[in-house]
Protein backbone atom coordinates (compact mmCIF):
# COMPACT_ATOMS: atom_id res chain seq x y z
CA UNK A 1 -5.57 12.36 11.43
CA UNK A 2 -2.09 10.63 11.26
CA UNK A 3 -0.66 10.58 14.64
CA UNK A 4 2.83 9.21 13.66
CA UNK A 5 4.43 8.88 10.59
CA UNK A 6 7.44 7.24 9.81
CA UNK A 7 9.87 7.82 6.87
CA UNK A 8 12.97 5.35 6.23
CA UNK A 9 14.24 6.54 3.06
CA UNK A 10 17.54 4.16 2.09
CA UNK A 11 17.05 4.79 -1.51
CA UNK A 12 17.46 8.48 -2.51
CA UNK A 13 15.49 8.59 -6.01
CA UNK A 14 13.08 6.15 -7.60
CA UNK A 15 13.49 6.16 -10.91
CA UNK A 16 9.87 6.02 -12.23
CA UNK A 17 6.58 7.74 -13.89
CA UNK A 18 5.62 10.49 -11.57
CA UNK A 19 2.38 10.68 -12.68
CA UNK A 20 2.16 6.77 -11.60
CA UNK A 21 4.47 6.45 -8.64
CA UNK A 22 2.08 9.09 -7.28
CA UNK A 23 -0.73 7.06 -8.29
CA UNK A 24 0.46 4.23 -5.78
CA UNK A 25 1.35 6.29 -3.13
CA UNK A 26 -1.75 8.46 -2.85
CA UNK A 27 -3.87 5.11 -3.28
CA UNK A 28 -1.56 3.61 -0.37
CA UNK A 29 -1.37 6.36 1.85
CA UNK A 30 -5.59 7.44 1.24
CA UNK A 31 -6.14 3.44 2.05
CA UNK A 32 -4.42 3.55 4.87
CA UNK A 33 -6.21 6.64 6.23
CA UNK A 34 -9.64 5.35 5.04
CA UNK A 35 -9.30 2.08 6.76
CA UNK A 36 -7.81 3.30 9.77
CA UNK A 37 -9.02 1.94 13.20
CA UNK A 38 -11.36 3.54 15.32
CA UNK A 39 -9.71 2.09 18.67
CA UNK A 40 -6.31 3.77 18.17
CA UNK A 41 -3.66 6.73 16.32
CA UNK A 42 -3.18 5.86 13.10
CA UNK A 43 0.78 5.24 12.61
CA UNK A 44 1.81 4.72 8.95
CA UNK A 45 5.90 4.31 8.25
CA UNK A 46 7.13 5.14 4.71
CA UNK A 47 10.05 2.99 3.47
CA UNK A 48 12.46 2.54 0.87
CA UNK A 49 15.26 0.22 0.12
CA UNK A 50 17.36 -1.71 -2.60
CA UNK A 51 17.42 -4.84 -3.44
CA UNK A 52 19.57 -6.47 -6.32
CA UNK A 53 16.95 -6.63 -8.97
CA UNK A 54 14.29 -3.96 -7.16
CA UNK A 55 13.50 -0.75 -5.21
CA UNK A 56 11.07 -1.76 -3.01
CA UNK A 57 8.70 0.80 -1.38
CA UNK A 58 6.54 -0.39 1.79
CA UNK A 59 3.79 1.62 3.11
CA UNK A 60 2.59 0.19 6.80
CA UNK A 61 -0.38 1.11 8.87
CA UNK A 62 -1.86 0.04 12.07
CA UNK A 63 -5.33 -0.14 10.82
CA UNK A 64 -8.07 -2.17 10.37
CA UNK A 65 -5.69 -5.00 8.67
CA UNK A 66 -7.32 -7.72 6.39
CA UNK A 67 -8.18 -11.41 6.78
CA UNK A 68 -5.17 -13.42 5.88
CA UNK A 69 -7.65 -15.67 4.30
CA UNK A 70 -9.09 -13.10 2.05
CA UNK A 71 -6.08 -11.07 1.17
CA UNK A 72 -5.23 -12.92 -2.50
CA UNK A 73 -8.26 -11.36 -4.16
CA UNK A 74 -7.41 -7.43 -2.96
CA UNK A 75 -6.25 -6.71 -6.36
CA UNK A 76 -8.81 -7.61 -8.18
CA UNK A 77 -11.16 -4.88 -9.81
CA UNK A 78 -14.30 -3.89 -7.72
CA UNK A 79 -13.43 -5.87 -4.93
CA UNK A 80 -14.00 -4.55 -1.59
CA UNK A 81 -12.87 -5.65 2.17
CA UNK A 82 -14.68 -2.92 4.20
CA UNK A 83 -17.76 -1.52 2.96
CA UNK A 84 -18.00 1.30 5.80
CA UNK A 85 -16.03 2.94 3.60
CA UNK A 86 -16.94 4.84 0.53
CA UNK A 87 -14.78 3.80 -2.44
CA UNK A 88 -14.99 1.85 -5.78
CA UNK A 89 -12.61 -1.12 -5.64
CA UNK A 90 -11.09 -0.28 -8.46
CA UNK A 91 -7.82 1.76 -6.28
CA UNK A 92 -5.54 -1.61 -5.52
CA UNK A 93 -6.62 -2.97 -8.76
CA UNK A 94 -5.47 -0.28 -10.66
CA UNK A 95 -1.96 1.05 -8.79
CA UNK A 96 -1.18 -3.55 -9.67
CA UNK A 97 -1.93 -3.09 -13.35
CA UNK A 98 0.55 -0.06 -13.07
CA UNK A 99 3.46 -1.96 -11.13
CA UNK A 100 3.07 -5.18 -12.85
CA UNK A 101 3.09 -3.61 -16.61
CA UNK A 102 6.15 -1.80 -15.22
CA UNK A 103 7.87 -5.34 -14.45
CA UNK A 104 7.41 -4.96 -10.45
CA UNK A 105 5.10 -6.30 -8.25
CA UNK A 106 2.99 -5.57 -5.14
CA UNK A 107 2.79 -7.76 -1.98
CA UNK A 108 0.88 -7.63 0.95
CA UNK A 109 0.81 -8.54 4.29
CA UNK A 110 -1.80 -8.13 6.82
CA UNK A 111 -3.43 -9.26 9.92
CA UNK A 112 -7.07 -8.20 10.78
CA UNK A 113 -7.19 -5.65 13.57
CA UNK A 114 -3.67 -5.14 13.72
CA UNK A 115 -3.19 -3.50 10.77
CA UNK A 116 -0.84 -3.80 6.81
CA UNK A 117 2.07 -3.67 4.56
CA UNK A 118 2.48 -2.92 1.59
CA UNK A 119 5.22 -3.46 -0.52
CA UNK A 120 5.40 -2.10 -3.87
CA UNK A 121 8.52 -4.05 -6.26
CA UNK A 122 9.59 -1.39 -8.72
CA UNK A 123 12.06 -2.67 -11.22
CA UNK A 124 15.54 -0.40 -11.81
């Protein structure tokens, strides 16, 4: 269960697919519940904001996090960090292919045991 959650919302609309915006977010937010750590609340903070070229959304957690040394190949189809978790690996690959054939992009940060951020580049 999600002890806190956090909402920033700077932009008021993002002008995109609903049917794939709400791809990425349930991917982001089920991730983030999925991989959640058993040692403390699970805290996720919902973002948005403009930038000149991009609305960017972030999505952070206080979960499990992922090795930095790891983290380039998250995206790529059937790849999997944690296998304690049921799931195919085919989630992160899938909400990319959506962002990136919509001109955006997806970044990541992360830092194992302390949890991750996403943020999702959505072009306007």
């Amino acid at each position: 269960m999600i002890k806190v959650l956090r909402l920033s919302f700077q932009v008021p609309e993002i002008p995109f697919s609903k049917k794939n915006l709400r791809s990425i977010l349930f991917n982001l937010l089920s991730n983030a519940v999925k991989y959640r750590s058993p040692d403390r609340d699970l805290e996720i903070a919902i973002r948005t904001e403009q930038s000149e070229h991009f609305i960017i959304l972030s999505i952070q957690d206080n979960g499990l996090g992922l090795d930095p040394n790891n983290i380039n190949d998250i995206f790529l189809k059937f790849n999997r960090k944690h296998d304690h978790v049921e799931g195919t690996g085919i989630g992160l690959y899938l909400i990319e292919r959506i962002i990136t054939n919509a001109g955006g992009k997806i970044e990541v940060e992360s830092e194992l045991g302390k949890g991750s951020v996403f943020r999702v580049y959505l072009k306007h």
